[in-house]
N, C-alpha and C. Protein backbone atom coordinates (compact mmCIF):
# COMPACT_ATOMS: atom_id res chain seq x y z
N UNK A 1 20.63 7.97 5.20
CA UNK A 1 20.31 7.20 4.01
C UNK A 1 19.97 5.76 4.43
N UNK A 2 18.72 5.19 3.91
CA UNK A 2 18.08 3.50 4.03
C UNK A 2 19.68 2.61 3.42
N UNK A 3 19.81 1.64 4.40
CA UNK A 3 20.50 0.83 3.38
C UNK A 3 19.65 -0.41 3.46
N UNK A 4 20.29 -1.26 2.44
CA UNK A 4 19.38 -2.59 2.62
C UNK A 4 19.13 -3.30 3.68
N UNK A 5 20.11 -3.42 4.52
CA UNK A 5 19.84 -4.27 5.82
C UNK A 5 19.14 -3.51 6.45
N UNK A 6 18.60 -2.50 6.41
CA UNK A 6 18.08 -1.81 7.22
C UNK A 6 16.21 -2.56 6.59
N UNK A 7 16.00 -1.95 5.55
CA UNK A 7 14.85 -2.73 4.48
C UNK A 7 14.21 -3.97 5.42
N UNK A 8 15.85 -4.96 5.05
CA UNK A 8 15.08 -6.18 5.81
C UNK A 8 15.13 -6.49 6.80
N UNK A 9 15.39 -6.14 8.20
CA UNK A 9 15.14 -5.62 9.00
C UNK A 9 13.62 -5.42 9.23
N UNK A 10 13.16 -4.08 8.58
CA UNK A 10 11.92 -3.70 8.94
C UNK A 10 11.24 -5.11 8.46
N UNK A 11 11.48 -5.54 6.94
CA UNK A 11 10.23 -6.47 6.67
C UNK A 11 10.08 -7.72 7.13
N UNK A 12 11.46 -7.85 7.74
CA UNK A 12 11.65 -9.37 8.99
C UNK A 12 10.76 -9.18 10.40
N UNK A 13 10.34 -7.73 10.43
CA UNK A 13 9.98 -7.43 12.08
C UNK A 13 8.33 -7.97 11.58
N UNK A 14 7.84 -8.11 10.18
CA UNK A 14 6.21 -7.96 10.00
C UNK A 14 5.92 -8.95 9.37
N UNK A 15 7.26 -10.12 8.53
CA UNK A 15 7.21 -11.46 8.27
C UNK A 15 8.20 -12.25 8.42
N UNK A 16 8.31 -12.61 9.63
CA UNK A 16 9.50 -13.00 10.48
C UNK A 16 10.11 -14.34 10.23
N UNK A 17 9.20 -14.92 9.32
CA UNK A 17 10.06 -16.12 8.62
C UNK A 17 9.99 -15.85 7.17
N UNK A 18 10.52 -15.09 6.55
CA UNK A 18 10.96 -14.88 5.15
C UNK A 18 12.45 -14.85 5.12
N UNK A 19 12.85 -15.40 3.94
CA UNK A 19 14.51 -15.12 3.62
C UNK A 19 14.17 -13.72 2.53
N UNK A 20 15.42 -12.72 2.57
CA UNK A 20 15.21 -11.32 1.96
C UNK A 20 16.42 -11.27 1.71
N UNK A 21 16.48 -10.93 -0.11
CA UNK A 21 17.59 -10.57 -0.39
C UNK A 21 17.19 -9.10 -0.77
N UNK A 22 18.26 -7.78 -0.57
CA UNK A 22 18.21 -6.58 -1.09
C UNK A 22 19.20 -6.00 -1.65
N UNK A 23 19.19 -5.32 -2.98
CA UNK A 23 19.87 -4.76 -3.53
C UNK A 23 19.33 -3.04 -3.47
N UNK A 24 20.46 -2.10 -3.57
CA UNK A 24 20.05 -1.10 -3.57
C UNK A 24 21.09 0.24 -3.46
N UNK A 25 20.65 1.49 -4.10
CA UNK A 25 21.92 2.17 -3.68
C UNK A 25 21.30 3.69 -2.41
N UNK A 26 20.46 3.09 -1.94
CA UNK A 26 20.07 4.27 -1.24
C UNK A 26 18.61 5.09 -1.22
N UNK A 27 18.56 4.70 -2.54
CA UNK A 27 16.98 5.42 -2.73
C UNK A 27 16.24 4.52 -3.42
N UNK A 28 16.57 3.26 -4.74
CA UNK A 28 16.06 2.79 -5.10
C UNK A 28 16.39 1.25 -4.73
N UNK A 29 16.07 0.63 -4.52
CA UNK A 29 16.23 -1.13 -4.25
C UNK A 29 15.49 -2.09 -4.62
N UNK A 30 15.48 -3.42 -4.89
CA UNK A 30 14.86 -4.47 -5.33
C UNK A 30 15.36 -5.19 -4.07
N UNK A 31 14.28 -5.77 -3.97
CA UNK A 31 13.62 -7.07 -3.05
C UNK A 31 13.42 -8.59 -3.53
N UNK A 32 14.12 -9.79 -3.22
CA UNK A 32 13.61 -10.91 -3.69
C UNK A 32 12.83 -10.93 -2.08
N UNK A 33 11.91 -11.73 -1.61
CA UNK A 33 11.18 -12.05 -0.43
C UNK A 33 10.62 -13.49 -0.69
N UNK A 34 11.27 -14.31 -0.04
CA UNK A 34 10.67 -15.80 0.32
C UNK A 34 9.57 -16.25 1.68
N UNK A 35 8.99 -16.57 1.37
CA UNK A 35 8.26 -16.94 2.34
C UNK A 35 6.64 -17.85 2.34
N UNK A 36 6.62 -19.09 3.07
CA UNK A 36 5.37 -19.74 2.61
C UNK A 36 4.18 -18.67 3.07
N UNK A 37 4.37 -17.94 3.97
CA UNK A 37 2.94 -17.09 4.28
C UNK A 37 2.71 -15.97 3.01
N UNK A 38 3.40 -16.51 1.99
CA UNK A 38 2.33 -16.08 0.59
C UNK A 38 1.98 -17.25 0.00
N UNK A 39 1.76 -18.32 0.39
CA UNK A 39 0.98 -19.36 -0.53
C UNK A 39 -0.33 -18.80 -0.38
N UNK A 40 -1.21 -19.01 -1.52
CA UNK A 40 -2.37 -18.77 -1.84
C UNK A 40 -2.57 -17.70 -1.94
N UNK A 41 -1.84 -16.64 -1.84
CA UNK A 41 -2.24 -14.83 -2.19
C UNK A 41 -1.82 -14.57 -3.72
N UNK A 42 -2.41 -13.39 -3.72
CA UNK A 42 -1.80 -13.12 -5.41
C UNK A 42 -0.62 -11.77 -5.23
N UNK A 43 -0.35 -11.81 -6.30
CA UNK A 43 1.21 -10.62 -5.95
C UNK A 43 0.71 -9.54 -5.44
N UNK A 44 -0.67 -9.17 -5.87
CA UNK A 44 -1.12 -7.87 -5.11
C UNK A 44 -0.83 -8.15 -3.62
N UNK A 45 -1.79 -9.54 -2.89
CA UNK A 45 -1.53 -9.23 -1.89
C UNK A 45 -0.57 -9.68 -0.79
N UNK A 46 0.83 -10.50 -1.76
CA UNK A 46 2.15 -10.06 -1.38
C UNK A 46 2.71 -9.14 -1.29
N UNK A 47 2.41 -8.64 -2.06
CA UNK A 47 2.90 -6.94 -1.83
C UNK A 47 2.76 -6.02 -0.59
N UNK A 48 1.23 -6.41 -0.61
CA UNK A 48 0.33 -5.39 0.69
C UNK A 48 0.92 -5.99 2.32
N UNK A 49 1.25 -7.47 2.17
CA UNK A 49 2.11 -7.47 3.08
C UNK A 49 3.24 -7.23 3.49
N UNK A 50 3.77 -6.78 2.29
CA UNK A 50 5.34 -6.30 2.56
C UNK A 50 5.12 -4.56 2.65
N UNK A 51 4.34 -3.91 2.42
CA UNK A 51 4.02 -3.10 2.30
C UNK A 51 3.50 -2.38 4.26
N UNK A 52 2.81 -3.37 4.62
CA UNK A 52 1.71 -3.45 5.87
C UNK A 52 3.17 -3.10 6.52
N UNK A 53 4.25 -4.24 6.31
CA UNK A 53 5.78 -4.75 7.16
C UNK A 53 6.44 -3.51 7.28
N UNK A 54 6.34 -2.70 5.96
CA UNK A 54 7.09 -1.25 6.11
C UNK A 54 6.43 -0.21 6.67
N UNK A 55 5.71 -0.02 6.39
CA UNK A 55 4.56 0.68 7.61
C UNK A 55 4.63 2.52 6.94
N UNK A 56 5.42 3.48 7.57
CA UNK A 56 4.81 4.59 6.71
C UNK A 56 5.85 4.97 6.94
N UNK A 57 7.38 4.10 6.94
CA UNK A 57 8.54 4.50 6.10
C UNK A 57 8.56 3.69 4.36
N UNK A 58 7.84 3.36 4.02
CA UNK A 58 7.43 3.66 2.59
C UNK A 58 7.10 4.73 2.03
N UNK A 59 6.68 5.57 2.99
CA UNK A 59 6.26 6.68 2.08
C UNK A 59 7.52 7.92 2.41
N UNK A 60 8.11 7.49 3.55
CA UNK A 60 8.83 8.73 4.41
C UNK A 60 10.51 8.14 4.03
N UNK A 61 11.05 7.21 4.02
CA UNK A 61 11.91 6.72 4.28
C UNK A 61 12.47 5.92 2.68
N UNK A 62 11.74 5.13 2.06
CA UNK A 62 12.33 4.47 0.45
C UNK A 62 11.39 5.28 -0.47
N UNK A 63 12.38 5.38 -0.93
CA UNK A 63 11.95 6.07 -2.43
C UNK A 63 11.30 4.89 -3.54
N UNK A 64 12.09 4.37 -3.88
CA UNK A 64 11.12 3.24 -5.00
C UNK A 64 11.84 1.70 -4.10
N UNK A 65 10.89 0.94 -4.32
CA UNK A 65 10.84 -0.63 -3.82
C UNK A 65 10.68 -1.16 -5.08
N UNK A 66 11.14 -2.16 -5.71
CA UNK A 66 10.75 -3.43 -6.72
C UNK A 66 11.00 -4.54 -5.57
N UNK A 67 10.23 -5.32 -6.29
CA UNK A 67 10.78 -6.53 -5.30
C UNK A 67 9.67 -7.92 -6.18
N UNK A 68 10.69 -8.90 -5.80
CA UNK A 68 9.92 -10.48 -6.39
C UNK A 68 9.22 -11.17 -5.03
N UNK A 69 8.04 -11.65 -5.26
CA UNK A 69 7.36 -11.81 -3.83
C UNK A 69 7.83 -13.68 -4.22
N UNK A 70 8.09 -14.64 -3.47
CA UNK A 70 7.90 -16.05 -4.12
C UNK A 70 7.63 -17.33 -3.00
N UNK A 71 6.91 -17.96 -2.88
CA UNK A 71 6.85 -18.68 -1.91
C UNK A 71 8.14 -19.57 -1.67
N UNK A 72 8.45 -20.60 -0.90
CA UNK A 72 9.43 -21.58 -1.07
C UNK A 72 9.64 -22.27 -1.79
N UNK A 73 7.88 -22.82 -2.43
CA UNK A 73 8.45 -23.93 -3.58
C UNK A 73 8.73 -23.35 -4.78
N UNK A 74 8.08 -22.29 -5.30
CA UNK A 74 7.95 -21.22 -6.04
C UNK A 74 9.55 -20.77 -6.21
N UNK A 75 10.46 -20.89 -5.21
CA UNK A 75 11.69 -20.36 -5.35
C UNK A 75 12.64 -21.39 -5.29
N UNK A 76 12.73 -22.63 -4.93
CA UNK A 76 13.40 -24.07 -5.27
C UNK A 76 12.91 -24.59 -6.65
N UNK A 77 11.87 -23.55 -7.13
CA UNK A 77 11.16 -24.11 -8.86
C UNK A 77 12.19 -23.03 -10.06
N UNK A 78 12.21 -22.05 -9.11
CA UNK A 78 12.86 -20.72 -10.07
C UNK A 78 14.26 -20.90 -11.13
């Protein structure tokens, strides 16, 4: 069974300066993800990078992902 540290883990190995919080019980989890290397993207393609980060244990490995994508200032604004 995925646990969360495991999650961020993977998505630390593909955006290695993000802070990641995860909640989750195994199959389903939410994601907060900080990080300035989403300034100027739109949530789509925050996503696709967190997405790129998990690679094709997204499809094999988590069952459902939610997650809040937010830059730094974006998350000292929140």
């Amino acid at each position: 069974m995925v646990t969360p540290e495991q999650i961020k883990e993977w998505i630390l190995a593909g955006i290695e300066d993000a802070v990641i919080e995860i909640e989750g019980d195994g199959q389903h989890f939410f994601a907060t993800i900080v990080t300035d290397q989403f300034e100027g993207k739109t949530r789509i393609q925050r996503h696709q990078m967190v997405y790129k980060a998990l690679g094709d244990k997204m499809n094999a490995e988590i069952h459902a992902l939610s997650m809040k994508t937010l830059t730094v200032e974006q998350h000292q604004n929140a």
